[in-house]
N, C-alpha and C. Protein backbone atom coordinates (compact mmCIF):
# COMPACT_ATOMS: atom_id res chain seq x y z
N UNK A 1 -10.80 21.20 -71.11
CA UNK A 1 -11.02 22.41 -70.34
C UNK A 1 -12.46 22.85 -70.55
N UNK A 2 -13.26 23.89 -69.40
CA UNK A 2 -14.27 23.75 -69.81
C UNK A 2 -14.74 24.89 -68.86
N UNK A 3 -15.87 25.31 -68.85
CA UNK A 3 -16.12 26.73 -67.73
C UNK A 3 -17.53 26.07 -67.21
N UNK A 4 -17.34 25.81 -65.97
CA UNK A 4 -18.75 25.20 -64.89
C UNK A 4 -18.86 26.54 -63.84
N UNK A 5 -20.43 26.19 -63.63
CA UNK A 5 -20.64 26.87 -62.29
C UNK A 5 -19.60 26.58 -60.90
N UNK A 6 -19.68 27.59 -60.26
CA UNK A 6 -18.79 27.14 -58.98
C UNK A 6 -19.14 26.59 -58.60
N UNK A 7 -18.08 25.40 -57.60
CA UNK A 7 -18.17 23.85 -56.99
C UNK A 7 -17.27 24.65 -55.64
N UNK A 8 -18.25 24.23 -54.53
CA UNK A 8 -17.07 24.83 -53.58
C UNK A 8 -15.96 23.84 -53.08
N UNK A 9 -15.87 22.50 -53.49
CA UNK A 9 -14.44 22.06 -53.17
C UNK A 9 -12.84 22.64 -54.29
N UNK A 10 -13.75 23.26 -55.63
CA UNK A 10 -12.44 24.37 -55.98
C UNK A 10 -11.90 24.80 -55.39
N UNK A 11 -13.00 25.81 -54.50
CA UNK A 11 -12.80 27.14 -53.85
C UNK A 11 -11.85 26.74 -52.56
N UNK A 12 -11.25 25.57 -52.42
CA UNK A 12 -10.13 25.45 -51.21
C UNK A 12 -8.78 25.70 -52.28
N UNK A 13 -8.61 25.45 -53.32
CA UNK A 13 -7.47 25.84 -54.67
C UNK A 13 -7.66 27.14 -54.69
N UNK A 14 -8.28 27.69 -54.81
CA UNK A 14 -8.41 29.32 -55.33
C UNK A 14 -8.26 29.98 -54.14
N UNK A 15 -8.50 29.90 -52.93
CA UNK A 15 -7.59 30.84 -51.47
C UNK A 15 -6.56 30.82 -51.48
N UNK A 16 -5.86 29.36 -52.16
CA UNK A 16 -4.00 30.04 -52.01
C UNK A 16 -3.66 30.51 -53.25
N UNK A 17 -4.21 31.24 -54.06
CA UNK A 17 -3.60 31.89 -55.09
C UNK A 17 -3.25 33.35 -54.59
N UNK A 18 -4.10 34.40 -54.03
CA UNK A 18 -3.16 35.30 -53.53
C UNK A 18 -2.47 34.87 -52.09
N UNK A 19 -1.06 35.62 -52.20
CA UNK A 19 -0.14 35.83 -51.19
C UNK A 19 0.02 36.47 -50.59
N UNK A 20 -1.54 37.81 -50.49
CA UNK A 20 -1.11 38.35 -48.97
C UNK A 20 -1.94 39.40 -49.49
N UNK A 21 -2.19 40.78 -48.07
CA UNK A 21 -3.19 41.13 -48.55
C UNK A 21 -3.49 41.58 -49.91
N UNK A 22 -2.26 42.34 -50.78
CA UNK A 22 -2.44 42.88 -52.08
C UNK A 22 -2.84 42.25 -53.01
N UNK A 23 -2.56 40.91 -52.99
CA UNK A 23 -2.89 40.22 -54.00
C UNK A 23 -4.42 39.77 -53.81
N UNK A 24 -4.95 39.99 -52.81
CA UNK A 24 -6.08 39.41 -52.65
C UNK A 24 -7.25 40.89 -53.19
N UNK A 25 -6.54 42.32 -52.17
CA UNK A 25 -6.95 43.28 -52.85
C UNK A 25 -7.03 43.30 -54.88
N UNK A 26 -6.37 43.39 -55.10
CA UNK A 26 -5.93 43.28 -57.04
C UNK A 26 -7.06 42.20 -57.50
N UNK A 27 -7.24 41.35 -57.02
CA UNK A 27 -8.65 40.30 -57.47
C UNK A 27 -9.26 40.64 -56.67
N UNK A 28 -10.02 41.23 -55.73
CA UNK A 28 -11.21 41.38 -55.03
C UNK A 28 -11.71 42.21 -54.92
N UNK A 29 -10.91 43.42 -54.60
CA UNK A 29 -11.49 44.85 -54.14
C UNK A 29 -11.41 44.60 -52.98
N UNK A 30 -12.14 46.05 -52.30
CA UNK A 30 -12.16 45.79 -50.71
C UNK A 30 -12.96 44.51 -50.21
N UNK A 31 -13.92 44.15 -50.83
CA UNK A 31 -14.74 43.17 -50.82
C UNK A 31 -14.62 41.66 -49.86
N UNK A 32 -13.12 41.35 -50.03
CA UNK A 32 -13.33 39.96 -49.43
C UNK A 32 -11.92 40.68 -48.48
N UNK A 33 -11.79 40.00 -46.99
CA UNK A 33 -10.63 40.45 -46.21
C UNK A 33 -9.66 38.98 -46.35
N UNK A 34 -8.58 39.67 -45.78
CA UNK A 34 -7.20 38.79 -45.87
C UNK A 34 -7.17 37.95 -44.65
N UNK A 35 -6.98 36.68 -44.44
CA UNK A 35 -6.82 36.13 -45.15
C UNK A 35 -7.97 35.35 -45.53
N UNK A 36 -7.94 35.14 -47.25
CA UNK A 36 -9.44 34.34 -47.85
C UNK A 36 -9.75 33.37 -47.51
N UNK A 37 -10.86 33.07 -47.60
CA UNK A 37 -11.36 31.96 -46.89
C UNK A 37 -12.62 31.44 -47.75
N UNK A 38 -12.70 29.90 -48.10
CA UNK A 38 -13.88 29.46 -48.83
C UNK A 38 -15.33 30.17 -48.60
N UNK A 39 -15.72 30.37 -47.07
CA UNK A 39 -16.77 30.92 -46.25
C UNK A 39 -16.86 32.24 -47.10
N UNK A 40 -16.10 33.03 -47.19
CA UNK A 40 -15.85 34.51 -48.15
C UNK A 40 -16.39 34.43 -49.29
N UNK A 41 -15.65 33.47 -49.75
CA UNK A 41 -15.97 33.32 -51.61
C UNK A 41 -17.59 32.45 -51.87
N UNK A 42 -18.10 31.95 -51.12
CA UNK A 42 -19.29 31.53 -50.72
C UNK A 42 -20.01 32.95 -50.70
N UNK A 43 -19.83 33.63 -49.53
CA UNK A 43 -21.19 34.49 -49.10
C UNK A 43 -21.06 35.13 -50.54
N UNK A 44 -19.77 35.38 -51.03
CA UNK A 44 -19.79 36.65 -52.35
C UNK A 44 -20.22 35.96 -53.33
N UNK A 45 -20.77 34.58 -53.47
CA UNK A 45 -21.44 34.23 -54.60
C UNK A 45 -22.54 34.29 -54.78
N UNK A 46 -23.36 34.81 -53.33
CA UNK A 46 -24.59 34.46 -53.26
C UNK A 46 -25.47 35.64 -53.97
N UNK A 47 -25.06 36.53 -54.67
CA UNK A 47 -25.69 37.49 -55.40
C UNK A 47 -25.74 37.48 -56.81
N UNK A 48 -25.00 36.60 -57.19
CA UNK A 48 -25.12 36.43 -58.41
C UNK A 48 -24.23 35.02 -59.10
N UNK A 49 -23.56 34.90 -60.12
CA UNK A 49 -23.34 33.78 -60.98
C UNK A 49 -21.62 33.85 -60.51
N UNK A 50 -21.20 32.60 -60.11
CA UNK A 50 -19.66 32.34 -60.03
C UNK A 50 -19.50 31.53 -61.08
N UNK A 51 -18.21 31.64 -62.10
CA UNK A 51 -17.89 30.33 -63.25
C UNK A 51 -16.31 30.15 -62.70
N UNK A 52 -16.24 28.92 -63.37
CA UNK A 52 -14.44 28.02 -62.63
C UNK A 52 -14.42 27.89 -64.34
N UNK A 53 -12.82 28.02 -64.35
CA UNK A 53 -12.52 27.35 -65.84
C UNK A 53 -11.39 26.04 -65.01
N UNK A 54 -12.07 25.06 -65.30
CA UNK A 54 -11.21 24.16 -64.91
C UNK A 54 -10.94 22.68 -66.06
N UNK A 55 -9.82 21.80 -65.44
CA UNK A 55 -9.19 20.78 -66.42
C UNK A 55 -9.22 19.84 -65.48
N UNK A 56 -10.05 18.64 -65.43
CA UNK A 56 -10.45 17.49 -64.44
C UNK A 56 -10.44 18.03 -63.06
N UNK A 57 -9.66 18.16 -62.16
CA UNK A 57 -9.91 18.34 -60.56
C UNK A 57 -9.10 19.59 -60.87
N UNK A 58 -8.55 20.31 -61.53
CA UNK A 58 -7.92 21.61 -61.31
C UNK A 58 -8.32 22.87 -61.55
N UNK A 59 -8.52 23.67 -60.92
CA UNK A 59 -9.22 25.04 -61.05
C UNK A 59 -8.14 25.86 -61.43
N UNK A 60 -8.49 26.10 -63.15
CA UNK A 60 -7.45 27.00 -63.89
C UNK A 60 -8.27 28.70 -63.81
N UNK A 61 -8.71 29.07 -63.20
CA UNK A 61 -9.55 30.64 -63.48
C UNK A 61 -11.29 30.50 -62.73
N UNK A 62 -11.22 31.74 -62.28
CA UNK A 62 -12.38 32.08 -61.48
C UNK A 62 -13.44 33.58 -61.74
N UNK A 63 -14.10 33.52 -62.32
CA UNK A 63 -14.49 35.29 -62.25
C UNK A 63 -16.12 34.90 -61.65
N UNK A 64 -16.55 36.31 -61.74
CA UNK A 64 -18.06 36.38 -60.47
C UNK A 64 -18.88 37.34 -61.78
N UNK A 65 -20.32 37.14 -62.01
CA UNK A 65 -21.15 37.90 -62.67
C UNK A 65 -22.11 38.59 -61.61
N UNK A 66 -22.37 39.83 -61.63
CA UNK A 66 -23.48 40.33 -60.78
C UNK A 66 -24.73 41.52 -61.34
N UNK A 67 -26.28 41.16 -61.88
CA UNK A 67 -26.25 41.91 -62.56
C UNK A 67 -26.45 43.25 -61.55
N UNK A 68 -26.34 44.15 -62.25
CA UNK A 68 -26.75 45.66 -62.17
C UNK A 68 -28.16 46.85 -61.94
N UNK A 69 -28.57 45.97 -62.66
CA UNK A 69 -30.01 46.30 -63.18
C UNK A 69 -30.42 45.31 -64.56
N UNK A 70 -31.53 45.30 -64.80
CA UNK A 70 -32.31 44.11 -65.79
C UNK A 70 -31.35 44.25 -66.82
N UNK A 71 -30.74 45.28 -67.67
CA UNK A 71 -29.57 45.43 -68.88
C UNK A 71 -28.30 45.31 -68.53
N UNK A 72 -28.13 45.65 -67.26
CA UNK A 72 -26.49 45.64 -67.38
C UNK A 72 -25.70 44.45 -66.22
N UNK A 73 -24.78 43.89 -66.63
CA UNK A 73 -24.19 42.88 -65.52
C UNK A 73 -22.47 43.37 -65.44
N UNK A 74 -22.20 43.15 -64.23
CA UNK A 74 -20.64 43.48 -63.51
C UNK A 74 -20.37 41.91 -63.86
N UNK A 75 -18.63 42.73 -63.77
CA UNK A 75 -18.30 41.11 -64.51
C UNK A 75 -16.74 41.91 -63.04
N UNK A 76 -16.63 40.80 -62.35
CA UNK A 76 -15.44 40.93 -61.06
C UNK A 76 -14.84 39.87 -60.23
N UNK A 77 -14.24 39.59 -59.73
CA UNK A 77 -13.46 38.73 -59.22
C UNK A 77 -12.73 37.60 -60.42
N UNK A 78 -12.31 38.26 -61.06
CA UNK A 78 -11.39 37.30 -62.36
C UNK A 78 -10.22 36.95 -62.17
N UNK A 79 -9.55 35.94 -61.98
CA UNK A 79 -8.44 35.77 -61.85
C UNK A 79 -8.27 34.18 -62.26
N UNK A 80 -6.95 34.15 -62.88
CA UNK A 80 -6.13 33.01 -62.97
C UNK A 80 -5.26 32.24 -62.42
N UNK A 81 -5.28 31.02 -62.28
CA UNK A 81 -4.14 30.27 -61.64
C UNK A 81 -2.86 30.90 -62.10
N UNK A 82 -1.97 30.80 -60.93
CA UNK A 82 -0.55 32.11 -60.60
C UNK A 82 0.30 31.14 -61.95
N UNK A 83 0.38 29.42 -61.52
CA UNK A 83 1.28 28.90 -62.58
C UNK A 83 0.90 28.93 -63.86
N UNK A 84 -0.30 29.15 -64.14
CA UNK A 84 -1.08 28.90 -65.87
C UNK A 84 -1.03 30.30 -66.11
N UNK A 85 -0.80 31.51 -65.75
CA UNK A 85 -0.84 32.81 -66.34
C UNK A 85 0.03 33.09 -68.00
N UNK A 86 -0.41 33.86 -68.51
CA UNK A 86 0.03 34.13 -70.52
C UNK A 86 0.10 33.01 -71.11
N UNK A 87 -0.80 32.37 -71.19
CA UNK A 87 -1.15 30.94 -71.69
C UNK A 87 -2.57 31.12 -72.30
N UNK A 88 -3.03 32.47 -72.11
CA UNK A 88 -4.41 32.84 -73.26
C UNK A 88 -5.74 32.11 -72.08
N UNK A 89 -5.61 31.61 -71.31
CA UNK A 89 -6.85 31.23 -70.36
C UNK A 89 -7.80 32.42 -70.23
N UNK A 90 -7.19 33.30 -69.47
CA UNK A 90 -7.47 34.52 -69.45
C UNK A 90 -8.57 34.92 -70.38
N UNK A 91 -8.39 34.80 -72.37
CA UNK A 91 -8.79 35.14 -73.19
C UNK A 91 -10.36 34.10 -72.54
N UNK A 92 -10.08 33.01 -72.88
CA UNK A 92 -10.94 31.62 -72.86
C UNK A 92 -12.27 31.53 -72.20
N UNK A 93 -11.63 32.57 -70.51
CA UNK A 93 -12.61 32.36 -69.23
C UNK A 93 -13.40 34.01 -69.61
N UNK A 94 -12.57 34.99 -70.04
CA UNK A 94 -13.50 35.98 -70.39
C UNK A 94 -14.66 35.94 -71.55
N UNK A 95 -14.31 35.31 -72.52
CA UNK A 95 -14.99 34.93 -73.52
C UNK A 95 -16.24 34.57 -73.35
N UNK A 96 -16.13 33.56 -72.25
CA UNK A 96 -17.31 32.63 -71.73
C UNK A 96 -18.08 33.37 -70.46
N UNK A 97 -17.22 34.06 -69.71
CA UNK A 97 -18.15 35.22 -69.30
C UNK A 97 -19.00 36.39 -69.72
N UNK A 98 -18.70 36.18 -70.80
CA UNK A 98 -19.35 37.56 -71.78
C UNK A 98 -20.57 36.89 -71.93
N UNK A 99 -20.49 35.79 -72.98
CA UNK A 99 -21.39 35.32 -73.62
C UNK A 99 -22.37 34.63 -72.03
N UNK A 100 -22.23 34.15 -70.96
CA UNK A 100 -22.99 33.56 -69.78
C UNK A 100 -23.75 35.20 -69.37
N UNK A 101 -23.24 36.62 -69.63
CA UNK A 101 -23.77 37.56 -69.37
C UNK A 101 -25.04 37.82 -70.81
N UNK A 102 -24.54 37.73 -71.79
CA UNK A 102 -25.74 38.26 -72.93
C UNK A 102 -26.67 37.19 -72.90
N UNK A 103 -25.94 35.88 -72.95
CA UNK A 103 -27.53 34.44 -73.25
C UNK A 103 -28.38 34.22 -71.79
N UNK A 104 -27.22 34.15 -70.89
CA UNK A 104 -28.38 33.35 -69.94
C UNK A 104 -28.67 34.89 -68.83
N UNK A 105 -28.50 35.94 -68.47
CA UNK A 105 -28.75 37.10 -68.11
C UNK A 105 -29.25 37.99 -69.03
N UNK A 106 -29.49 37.83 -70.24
CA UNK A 106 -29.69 38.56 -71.40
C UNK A 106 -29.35 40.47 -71.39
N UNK A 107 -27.93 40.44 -70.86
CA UNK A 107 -27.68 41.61 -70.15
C UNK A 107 -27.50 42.27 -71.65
N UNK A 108 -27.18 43.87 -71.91
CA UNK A 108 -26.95 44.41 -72.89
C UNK A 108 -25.78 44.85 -72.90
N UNK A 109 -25.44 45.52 -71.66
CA UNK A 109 -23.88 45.72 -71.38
C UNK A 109 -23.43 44.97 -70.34
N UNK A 110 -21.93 44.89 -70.06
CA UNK A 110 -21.18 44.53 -69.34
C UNK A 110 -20.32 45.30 -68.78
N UNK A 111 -19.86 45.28 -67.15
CA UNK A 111 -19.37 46.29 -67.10
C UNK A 111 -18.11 45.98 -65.74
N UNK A 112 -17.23 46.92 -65.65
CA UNK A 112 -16.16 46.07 -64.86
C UNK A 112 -15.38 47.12 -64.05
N UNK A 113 -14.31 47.04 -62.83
CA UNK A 113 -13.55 47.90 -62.32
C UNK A 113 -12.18 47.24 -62.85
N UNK A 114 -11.55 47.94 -63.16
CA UNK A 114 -9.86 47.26 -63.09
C UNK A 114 -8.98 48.32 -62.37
N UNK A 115 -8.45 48.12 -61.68
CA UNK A 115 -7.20 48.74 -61.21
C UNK A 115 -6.03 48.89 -62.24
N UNK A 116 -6.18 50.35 -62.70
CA UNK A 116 -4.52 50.77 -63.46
C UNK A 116 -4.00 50.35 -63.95
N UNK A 117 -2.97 50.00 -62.83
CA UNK A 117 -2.12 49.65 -62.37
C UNK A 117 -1.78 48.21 -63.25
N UNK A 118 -2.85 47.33 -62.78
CA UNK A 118 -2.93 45.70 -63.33
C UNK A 118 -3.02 45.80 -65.22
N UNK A 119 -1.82 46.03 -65.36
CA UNK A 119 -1.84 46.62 -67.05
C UNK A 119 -2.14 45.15 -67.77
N UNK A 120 -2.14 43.40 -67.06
CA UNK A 120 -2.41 42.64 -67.59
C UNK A 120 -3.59 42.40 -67.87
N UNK A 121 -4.31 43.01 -66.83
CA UNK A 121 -6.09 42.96 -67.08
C UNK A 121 -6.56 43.62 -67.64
N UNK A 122 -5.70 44.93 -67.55
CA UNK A 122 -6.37 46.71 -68.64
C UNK A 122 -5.88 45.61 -69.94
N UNK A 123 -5.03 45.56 -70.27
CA UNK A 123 -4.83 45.21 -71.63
C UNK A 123 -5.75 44.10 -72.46
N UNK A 124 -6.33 43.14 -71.16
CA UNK A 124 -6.91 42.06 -71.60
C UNK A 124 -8.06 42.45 -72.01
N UNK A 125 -9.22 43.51 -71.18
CA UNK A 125 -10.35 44.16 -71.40
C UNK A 125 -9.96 44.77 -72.88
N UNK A 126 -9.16 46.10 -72.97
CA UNK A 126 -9.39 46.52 -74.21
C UNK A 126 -9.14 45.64 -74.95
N UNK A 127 -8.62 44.81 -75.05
CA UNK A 127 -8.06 44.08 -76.50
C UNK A 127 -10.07 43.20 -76.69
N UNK A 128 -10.89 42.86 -75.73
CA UNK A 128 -12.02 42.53 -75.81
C UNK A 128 -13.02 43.29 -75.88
N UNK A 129 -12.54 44.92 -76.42
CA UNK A 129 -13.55 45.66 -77.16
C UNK A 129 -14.10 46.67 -75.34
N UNK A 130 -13.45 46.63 -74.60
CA UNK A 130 -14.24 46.98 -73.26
C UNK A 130 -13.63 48.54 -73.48
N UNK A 131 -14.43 49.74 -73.00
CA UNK A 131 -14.02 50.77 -73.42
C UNK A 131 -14.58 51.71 -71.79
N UNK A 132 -12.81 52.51 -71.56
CA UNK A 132 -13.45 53.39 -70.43
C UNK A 132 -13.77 54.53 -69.96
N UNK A 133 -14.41 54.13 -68.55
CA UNK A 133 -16.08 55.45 -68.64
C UNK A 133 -15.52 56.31 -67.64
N UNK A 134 -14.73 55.99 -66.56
CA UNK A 134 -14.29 56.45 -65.59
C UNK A 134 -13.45 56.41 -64.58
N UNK A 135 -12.57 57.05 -63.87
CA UNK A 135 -11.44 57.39 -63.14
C UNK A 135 -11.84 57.29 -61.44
N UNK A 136 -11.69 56.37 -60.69
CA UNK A 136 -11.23 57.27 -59.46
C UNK A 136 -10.82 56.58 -58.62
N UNK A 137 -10.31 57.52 -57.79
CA UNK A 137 -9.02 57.41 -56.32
C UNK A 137 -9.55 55.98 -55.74
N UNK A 138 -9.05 55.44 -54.97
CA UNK A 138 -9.37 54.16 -54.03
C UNK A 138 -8.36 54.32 -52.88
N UNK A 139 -8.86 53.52 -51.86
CA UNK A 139 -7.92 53.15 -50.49
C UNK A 139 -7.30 51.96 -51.00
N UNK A 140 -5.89 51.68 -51.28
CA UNK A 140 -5.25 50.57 -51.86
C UNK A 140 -4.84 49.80 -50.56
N UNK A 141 -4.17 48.42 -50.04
CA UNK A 141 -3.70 48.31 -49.19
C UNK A 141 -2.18 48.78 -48.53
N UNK A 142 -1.84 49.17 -47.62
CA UNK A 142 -1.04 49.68 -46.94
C UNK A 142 -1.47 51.80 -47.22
N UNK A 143 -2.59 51.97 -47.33
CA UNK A 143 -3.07 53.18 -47.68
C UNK A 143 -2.79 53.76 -48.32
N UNK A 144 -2.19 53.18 -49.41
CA UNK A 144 -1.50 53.90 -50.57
C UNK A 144 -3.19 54.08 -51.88
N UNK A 145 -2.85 54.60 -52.14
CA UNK A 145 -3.71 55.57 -53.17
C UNK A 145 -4.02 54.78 -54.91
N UNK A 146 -4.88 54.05 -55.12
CA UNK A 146 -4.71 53.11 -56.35
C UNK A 146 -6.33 53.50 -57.05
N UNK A 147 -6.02 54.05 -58.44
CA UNK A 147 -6.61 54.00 -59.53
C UNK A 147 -7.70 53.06 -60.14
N UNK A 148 -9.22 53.05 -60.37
CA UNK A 148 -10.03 52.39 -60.39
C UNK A 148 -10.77 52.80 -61.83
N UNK A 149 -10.21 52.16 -63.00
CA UNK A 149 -10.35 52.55 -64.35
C UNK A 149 -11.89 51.88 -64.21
N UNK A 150 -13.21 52.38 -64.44
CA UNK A 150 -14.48 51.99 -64.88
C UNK A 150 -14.19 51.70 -66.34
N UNK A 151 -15.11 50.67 -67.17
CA UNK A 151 -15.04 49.88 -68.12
C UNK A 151 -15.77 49.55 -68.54
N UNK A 152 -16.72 49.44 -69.96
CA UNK A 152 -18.00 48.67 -70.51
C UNK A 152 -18.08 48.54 -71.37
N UNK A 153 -18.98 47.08 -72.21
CA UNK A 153 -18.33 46.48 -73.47
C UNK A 153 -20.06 46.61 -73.57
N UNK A 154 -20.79 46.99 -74.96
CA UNK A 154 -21.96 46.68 -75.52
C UNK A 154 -22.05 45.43 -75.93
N UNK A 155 -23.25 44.72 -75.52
CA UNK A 155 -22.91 43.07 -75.94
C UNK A 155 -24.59 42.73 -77.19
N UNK A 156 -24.01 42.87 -78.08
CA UNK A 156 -24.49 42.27 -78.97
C UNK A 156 -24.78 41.58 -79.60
N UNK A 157 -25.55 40.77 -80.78
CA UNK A 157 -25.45 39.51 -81.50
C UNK A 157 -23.87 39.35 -81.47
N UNK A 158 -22.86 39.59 -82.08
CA UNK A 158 -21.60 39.42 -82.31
C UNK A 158 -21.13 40.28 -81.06
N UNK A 159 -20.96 39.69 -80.04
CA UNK A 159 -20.13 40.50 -79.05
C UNK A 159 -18.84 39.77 -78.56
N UNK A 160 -18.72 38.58 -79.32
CA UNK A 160 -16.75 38.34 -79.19
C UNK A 160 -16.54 38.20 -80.88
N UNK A 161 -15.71 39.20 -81.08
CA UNK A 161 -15.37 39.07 -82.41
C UNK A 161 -13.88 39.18 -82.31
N UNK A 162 -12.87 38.69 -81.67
CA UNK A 162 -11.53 38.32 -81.62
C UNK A 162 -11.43 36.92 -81.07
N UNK A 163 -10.05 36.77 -81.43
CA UNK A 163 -9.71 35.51 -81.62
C UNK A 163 -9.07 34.98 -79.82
N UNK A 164 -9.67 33.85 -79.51
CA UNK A 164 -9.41 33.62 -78.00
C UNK A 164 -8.36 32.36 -78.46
C-alpha cells in the first residue's frame, strides 16, 4: 500500500463510490455536482495537490490538499473505498496527508470542514489532534439544513504523534 499523486485512470474507481447525490455531497461539499464525473475530479485538482492511497491497480482512499495562504493548507475531499471502510486506512491516508502538507507545502497549520453529522470523520480528526474553530448552517441536499464543524491541527516537528 502506498499514497501517490493522482493518476486519472483511478479516478474512473472513485465516481462509483458515492450513490447519489448525498453521498457525493458528505465527500465534496457543494463543490463537485451529481452525478461525478472524472472531468470534475480533474478540474478540482487543478488548484492544488490530489493523493490516492492505493494497493497495485486499486484505489483504496482519496483526499485533495489546497493551500490557503503561504502557512496554512485545507485538507478536503477525503474519502475511502465504501468496501475497505474501519480497517484504519482512513488513519494511514490522513497521516500522509498531514505530513505531504508540513514537508512538501511547508504549511504550519492544517485546516478542514467536516460535516457533524459524519461522526466517522469528526471522530477521526479529533482523535488526530484537529481541534474546532467553528459552527455553521449549510444548504445540505434535499434542502435540509447540515452543520459545518471548522477544524485545525498545528503542524509541527512532531505533528503525528498517534498510532496509525
Amino acid at each position: 500500500m502506498e499514497v501517490i499523486t493522482s493518476h486519472a485512470p483511478f479516478l474512473e474507481q472513485l465516481i462509483h463510490w458515492p450513490t447519489d447525490a448525498e453521498q457525493l455531497h458528505l465527500f465534496a461539499g457543494p463543490g463537485l455536482r451529481w452525478p461525478l464525473t472524472v472531468e470534475q475530479l480533474i478540474q478540482s485538482e487543478q488548484t492544488g495537490y490530489a493523493g490516492m492511497l492505493v494497493e497495485g491497480e486499486l484505489l483504496l482512499g482519496y483526499f485533495q490538499l489546497k493551500m490557503r495562504s503561504p502557512e496554512i493548507c485545507r485538507l478536503c475531499r477525503v474519502i475511502i473505498h465504501p468496501r475497505y471502510r474501519g480497517q484504519r486506512l482512513g488513519r494511514m491516508m490522513l497521516a500522509h496527508a498531514i505530513l505531504i502538507a508540513r514537508d512538501h507545502y511547508h504549511a504550519k497549520r492544517i485546516e478542514l470542514g467536516v460535516y457533524q453529522h459524519n461522526l466517522r470523520a469528526m471522530n477521526r480528526y479529533l482523535y488526530f489532534g484537529f481541534r474546532p474553530m467553528s459552527q455553521s448552517m449549510v444548504r445540505g441536499p434535499g434542502h435540509r439544513n447540515w452543520i459545518v464543524v471548522e477544524m485545525y491541527k498545528i503542524l509541527g516537528k512532531t505533528c503525528i504523534d498517534i498510532q496509525v
